[in-house]
N, C-alpha and C. Protein backbone atom coordinates (compact mmCIF):
# COMPACT_ATOMS: atom_id res chain seq x y z
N UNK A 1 49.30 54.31 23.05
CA UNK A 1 49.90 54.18 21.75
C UNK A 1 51.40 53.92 21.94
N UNK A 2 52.34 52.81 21.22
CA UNK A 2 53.23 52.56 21.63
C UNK A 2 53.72 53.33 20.15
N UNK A 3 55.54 53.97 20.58
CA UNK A 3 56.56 54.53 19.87
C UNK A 3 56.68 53.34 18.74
N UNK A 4 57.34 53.76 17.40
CA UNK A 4 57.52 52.78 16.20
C UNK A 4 58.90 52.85 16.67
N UNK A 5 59.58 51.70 17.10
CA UNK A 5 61.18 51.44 16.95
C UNK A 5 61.99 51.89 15.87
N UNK A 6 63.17 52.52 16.18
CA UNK A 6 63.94 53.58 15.33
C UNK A 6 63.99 52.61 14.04
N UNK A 7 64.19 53.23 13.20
CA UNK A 7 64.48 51.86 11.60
C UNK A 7 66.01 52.05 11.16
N UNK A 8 66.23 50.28 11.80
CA UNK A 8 67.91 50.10 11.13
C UNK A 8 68.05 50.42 9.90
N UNK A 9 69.22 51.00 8.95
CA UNK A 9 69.65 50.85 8.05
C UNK A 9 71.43 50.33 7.79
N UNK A 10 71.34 48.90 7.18
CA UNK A 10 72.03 48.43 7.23
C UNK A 10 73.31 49.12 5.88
N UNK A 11 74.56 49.05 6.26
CA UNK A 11 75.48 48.98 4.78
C UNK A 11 76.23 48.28 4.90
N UNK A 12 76.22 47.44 3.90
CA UNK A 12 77.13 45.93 3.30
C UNK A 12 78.54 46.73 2.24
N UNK A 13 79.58 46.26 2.69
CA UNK A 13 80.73 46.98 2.02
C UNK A 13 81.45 45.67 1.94
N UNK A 14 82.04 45.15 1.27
CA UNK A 14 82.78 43.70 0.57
C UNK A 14 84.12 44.73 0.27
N UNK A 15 85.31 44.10 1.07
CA UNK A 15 86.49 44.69 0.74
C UNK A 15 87.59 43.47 0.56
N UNK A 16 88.50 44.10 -0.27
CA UNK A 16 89.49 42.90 -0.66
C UNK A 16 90.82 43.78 -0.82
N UNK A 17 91.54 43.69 0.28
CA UNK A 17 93.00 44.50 0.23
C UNK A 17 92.91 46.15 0.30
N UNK A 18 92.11 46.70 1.13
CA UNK A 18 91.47 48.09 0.78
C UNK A 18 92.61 48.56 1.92
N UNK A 19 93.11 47.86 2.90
CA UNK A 19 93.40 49.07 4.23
C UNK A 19 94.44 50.56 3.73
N UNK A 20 94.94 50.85 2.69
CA UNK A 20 94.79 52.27 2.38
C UNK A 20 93.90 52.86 2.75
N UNK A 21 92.78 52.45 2.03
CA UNK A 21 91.36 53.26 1.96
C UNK A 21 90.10 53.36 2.64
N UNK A 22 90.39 52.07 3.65
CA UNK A 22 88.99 51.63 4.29
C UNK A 22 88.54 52.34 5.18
N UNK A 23 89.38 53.35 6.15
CA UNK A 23 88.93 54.05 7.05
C UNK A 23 88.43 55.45 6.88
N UNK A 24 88.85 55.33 5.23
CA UNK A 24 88.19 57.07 5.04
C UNK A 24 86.73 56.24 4.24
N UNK A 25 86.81 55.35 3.22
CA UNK A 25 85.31 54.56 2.86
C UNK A 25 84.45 54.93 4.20
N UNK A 26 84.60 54.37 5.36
CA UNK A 26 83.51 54.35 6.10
C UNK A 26 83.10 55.43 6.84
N UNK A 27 84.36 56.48 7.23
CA UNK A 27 84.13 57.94 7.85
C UNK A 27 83.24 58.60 6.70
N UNK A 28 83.38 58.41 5.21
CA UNK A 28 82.31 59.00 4.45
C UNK A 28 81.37 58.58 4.71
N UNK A 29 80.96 57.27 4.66
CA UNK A 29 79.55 56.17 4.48
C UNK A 29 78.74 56.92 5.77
N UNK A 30 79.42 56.66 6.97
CA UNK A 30 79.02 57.11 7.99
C UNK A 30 78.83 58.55 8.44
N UNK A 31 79.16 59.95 7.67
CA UNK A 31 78.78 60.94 7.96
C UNK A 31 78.03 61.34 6.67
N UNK A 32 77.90 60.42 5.81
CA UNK A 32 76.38 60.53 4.81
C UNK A 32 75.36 60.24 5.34
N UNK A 33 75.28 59.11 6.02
CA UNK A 33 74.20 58.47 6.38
C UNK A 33 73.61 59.49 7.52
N UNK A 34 74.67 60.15 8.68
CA UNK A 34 74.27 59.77 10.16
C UNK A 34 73.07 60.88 10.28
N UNK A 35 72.42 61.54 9.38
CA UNK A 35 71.79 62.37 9.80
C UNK A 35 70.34 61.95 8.87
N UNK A 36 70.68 60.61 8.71
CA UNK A 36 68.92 59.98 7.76
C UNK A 36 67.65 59.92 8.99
N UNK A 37 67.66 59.57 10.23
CA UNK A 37 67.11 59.81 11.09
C UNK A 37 66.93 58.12 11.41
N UNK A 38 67.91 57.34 11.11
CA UNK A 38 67.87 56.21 11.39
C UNK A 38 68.77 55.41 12.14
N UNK A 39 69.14 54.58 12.84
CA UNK A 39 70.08 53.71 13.31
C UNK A 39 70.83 53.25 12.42
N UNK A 40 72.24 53.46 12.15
CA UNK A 40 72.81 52.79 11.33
C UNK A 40 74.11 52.00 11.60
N UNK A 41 74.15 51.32 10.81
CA UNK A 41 75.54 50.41 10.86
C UNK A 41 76.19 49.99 9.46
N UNK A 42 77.58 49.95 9.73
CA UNK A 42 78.23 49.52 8.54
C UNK A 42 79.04 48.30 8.33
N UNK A 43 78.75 47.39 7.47
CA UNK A 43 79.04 46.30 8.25
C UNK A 43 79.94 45.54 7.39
N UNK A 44 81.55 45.84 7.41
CA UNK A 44 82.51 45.52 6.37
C UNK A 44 82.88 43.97 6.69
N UNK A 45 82.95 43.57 5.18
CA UNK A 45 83.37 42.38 4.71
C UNK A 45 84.25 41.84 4.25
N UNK A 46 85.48 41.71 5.14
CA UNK A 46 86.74 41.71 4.63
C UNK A 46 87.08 40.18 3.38
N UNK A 47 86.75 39.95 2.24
CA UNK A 47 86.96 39.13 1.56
C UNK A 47 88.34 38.63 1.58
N UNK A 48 89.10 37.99 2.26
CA UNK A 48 90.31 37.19 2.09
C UNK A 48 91.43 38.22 2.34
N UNK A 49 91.16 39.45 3.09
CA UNK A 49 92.79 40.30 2.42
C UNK A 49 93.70 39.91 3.16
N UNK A 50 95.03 40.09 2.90
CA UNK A 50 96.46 40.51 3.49
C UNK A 50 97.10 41.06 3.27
N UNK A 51 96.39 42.70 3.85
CA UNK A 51 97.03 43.27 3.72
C UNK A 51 96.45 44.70 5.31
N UNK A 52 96.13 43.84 6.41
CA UNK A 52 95.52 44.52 7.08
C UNK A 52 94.56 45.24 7.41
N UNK A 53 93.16 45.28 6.53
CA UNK A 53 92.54 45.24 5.88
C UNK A 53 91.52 45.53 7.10
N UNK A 54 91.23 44.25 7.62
CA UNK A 54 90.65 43.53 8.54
C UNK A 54 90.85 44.42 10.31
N UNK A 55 92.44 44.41 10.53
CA UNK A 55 92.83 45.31 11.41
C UNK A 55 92.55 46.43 11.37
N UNK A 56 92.34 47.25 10.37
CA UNK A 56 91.84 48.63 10.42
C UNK A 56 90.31 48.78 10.51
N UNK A 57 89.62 47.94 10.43
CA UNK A 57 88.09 47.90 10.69
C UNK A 57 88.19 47.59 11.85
N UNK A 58 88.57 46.35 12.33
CA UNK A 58 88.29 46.32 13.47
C UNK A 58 89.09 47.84 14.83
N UNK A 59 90.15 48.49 14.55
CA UNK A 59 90.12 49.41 15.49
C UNK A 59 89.17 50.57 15.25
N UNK A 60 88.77 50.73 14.33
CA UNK A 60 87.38 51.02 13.81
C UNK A 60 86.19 50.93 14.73
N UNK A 61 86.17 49.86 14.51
CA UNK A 61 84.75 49.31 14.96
C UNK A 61 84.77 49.35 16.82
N UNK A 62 86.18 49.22 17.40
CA UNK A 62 86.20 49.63 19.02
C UNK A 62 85.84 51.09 19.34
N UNK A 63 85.96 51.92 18.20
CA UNK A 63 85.65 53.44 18.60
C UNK A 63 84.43 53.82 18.13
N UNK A 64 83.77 52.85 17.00
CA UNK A 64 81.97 52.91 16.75
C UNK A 64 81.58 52.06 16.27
N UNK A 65 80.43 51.40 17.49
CA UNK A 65 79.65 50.63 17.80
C UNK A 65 79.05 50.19 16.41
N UNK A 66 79.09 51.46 15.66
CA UNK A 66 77.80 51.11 14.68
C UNK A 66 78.75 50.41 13.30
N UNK A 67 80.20 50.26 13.48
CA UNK A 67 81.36 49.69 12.44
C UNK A 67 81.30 48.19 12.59
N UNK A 68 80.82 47.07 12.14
CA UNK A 68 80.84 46.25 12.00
C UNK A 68 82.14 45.14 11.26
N UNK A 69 82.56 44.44 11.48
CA UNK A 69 83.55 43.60 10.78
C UNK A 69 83.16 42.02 10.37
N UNK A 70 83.63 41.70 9.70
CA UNK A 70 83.67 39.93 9.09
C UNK A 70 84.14 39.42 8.41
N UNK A 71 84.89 38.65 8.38
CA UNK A 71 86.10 38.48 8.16
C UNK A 71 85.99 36.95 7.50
N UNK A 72 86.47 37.28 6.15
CA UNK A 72 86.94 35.48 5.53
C UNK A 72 88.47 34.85 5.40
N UNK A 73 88.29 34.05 5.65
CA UNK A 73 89.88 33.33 5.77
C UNK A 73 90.40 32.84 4.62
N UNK A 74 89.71 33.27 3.37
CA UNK A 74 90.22 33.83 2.19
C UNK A 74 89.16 34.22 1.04
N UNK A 75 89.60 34.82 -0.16
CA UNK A 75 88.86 35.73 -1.07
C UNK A 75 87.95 34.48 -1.52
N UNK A 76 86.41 34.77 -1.47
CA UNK A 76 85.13 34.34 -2.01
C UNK A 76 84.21 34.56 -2.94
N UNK A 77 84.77 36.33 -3.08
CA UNK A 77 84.35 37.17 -4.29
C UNK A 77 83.61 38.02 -3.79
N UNK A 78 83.14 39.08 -4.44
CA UNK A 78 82.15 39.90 -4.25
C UNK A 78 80.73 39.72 -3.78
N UNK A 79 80.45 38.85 -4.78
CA UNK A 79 78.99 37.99 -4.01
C UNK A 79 78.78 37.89 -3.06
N UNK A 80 79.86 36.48 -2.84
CA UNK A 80 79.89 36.11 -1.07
C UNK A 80 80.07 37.00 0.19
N UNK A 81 80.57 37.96 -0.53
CA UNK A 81 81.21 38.67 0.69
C UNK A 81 79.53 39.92 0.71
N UNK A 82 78.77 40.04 -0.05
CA UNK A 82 77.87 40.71 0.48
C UNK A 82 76.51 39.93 0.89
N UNK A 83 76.44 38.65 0.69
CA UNK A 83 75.28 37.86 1.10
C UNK A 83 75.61 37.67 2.59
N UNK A 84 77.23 37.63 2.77
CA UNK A 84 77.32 37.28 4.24
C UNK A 84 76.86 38.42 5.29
N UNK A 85 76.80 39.61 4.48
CA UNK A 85 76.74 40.86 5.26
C UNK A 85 75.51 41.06 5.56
């Protein structure tokens, strides 16, 4: 009998000028989730910002694997920024 592979759960977060806030957004997201019994990842969508936005996810994302980044080279909207995710 073979093991059922752990089950990803993905989170799509669309941000636009957040880096105040983005690193406590995902330290929550991520110590809600981490005990669902699943693999997870969070996988931010930086919609167009400048305002560093982008930089704070990504040193983020060097200290956990499971922090994702993506980045647009300018604002697309909300939509876009979660279909890409």
């Amino acid at each position: 009998m073979t093991a059922n592979p752990p089950k990803l759960l993905s989170v799509v977060v669309p941000a636009h000028n957040e880096a105040p806030g983005i690193a406590h957004a995902i330290e929550v997201i991520v110590d809600a989730l981490a005990s669902c019994g699943m693999q997870l990842e969070v996988v931010i969508v930086d919609d167009g910002s400048r305002d560093g936005t982008f930089e704070r996810v990504t040193q983020m994302s060097r200290k956990d694997p499971r922090i994702k980044g993506l980045r647009f080279t300018r604002n697309f909207g909300k939509e876009a920024a979660l279909l890409a995710g």
